[in-house]
C-alpha atoms as a PDB file:
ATOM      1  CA  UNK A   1     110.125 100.748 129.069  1.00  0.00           C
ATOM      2  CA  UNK A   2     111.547 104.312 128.957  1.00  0.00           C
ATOM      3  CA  UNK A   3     112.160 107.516 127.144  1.00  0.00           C
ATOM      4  CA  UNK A   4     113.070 105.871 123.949  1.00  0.00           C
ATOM      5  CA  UNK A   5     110.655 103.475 123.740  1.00  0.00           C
ATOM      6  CA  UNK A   6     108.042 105.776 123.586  1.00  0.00           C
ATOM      7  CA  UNK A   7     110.596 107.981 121.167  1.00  0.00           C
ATOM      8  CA  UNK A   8     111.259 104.624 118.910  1.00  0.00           C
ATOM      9  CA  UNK A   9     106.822 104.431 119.125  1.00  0.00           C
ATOM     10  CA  UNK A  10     105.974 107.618 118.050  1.00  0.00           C
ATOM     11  CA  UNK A  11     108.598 107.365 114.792  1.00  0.00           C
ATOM     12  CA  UNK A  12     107.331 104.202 113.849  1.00  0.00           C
ATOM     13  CA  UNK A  13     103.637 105.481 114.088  1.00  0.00           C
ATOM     14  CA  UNK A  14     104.720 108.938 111.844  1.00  0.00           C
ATOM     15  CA  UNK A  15     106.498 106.311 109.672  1.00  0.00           C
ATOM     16  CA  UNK A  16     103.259 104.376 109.051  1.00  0.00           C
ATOM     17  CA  UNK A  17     101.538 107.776 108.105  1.00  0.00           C
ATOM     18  CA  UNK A  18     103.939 108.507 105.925  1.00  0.00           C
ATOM     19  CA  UNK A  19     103.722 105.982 103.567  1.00  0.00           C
ATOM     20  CA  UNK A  20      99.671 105.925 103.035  1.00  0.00           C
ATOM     21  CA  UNK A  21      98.768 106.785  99.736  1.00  0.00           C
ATOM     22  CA  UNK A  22      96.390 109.029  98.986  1.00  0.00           C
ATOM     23  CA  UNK A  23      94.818 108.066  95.447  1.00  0.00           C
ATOM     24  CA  UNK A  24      95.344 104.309  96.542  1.00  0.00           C
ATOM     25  CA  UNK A  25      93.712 104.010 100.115  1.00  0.00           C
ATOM     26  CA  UNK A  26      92.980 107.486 101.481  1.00  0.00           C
ATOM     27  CA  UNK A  27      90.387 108.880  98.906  1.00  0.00           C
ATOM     28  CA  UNK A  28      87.970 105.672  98.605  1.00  0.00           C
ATOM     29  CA  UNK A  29      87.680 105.693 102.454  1.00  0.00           C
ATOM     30  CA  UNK A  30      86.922 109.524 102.548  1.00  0.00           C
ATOM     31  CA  UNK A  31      90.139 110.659 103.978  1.00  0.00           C
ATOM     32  CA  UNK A  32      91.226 112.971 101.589  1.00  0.00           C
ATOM     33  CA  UNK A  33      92.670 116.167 101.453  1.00  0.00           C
ATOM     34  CA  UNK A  34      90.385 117.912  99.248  1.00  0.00           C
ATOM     35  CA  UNK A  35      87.362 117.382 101.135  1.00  0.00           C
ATOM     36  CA  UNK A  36      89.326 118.909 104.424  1.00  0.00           C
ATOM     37  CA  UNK A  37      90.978 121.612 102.976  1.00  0.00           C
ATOM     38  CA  UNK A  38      88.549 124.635 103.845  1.00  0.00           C
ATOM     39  CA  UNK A  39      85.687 124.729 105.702  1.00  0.00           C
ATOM     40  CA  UNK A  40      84.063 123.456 108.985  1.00  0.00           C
ATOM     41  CA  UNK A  41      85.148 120.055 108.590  1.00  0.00           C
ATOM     42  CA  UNK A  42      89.046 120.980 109.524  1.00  0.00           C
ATOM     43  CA  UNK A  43      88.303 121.586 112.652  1.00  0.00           C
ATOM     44  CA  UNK A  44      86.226 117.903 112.989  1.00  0.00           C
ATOM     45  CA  UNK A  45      88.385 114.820 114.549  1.00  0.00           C
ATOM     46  CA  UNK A  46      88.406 113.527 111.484  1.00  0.00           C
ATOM     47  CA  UNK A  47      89.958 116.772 109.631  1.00  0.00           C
ATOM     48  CA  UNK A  48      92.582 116.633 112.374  1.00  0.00           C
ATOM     49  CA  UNK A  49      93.906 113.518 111.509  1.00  0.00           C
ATOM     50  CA  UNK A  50      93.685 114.187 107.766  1.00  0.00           C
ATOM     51  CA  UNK A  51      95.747 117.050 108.376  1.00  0.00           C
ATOM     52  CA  UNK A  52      98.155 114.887 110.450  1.00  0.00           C
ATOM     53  CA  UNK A  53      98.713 112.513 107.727  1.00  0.00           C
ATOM     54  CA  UNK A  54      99.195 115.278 105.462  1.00  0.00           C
ATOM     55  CA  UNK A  55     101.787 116.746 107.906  1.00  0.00           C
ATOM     56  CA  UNK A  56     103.957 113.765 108.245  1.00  0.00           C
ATOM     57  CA  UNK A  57     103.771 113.257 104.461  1.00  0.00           C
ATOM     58  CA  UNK A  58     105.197 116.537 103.918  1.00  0.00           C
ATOM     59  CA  UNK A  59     107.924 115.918 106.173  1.00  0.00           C
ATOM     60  CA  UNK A  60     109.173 112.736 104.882  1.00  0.00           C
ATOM     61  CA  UNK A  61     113.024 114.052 104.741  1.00  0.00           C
ATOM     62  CA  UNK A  62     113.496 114.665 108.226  1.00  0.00           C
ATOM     63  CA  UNK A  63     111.674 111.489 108.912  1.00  0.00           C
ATOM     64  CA  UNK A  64     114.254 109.796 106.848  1.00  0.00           C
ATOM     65  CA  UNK A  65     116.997 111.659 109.005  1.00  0.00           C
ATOM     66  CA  UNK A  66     115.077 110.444 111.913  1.00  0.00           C
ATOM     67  CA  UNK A  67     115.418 106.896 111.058  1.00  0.00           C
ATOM     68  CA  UNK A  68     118.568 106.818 110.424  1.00  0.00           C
ATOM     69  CA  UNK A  69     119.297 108.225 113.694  1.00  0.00           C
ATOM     70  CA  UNK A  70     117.842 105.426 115.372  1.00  0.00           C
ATOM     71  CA  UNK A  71     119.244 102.803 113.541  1.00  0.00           C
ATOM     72  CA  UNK A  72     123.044 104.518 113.871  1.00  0.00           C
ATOM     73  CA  UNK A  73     122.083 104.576 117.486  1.00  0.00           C
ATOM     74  CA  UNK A  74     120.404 101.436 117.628  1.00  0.00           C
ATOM     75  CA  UNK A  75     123.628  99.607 116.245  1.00  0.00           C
ATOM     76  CA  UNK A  76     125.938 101.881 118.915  1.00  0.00           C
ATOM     77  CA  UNK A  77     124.502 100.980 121.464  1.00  0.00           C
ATOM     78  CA  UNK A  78     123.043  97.395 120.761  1.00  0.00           C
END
């Protein structure tokens, strides 16, 4: 277990971020943006992660370029 590994871990993890929805599963459970978006609660666990979900939402094209990456290299190199 090495370097990339933990690299291939970490992209699948922003990858299943990425693709939660928001009206669909992340508002009936209380995770949504709008309730985090000023205030106290930001700087609450709980705001944290909100705003990490909302982070790798927003950066869903150099995800993409991310994935690719590892599947060119993946392919390379076996």
């Amino acid at each position: 277990m090495g370097l990339w590994t933990l690299l291939e871990g970490c992209l699948l993890l922003a990858n299943a971020l990425a693709i939660l929805n928001e009206d669909r599963f992340l508002a009936p459970r209380g995770w949504s943006f709008q309730e985090y978006s000023g205030g106290v609660k930001r700087n609450s666990f709980k705001g944290q992660i909100v705003g990490l979900i909302y982070a790798t939402q927003y950066l869903r094209v150099p995800l993409i370029l991310l994935n690719l990456l590892c599947i060119v290299v993946k392919m390379v190199s076996g």
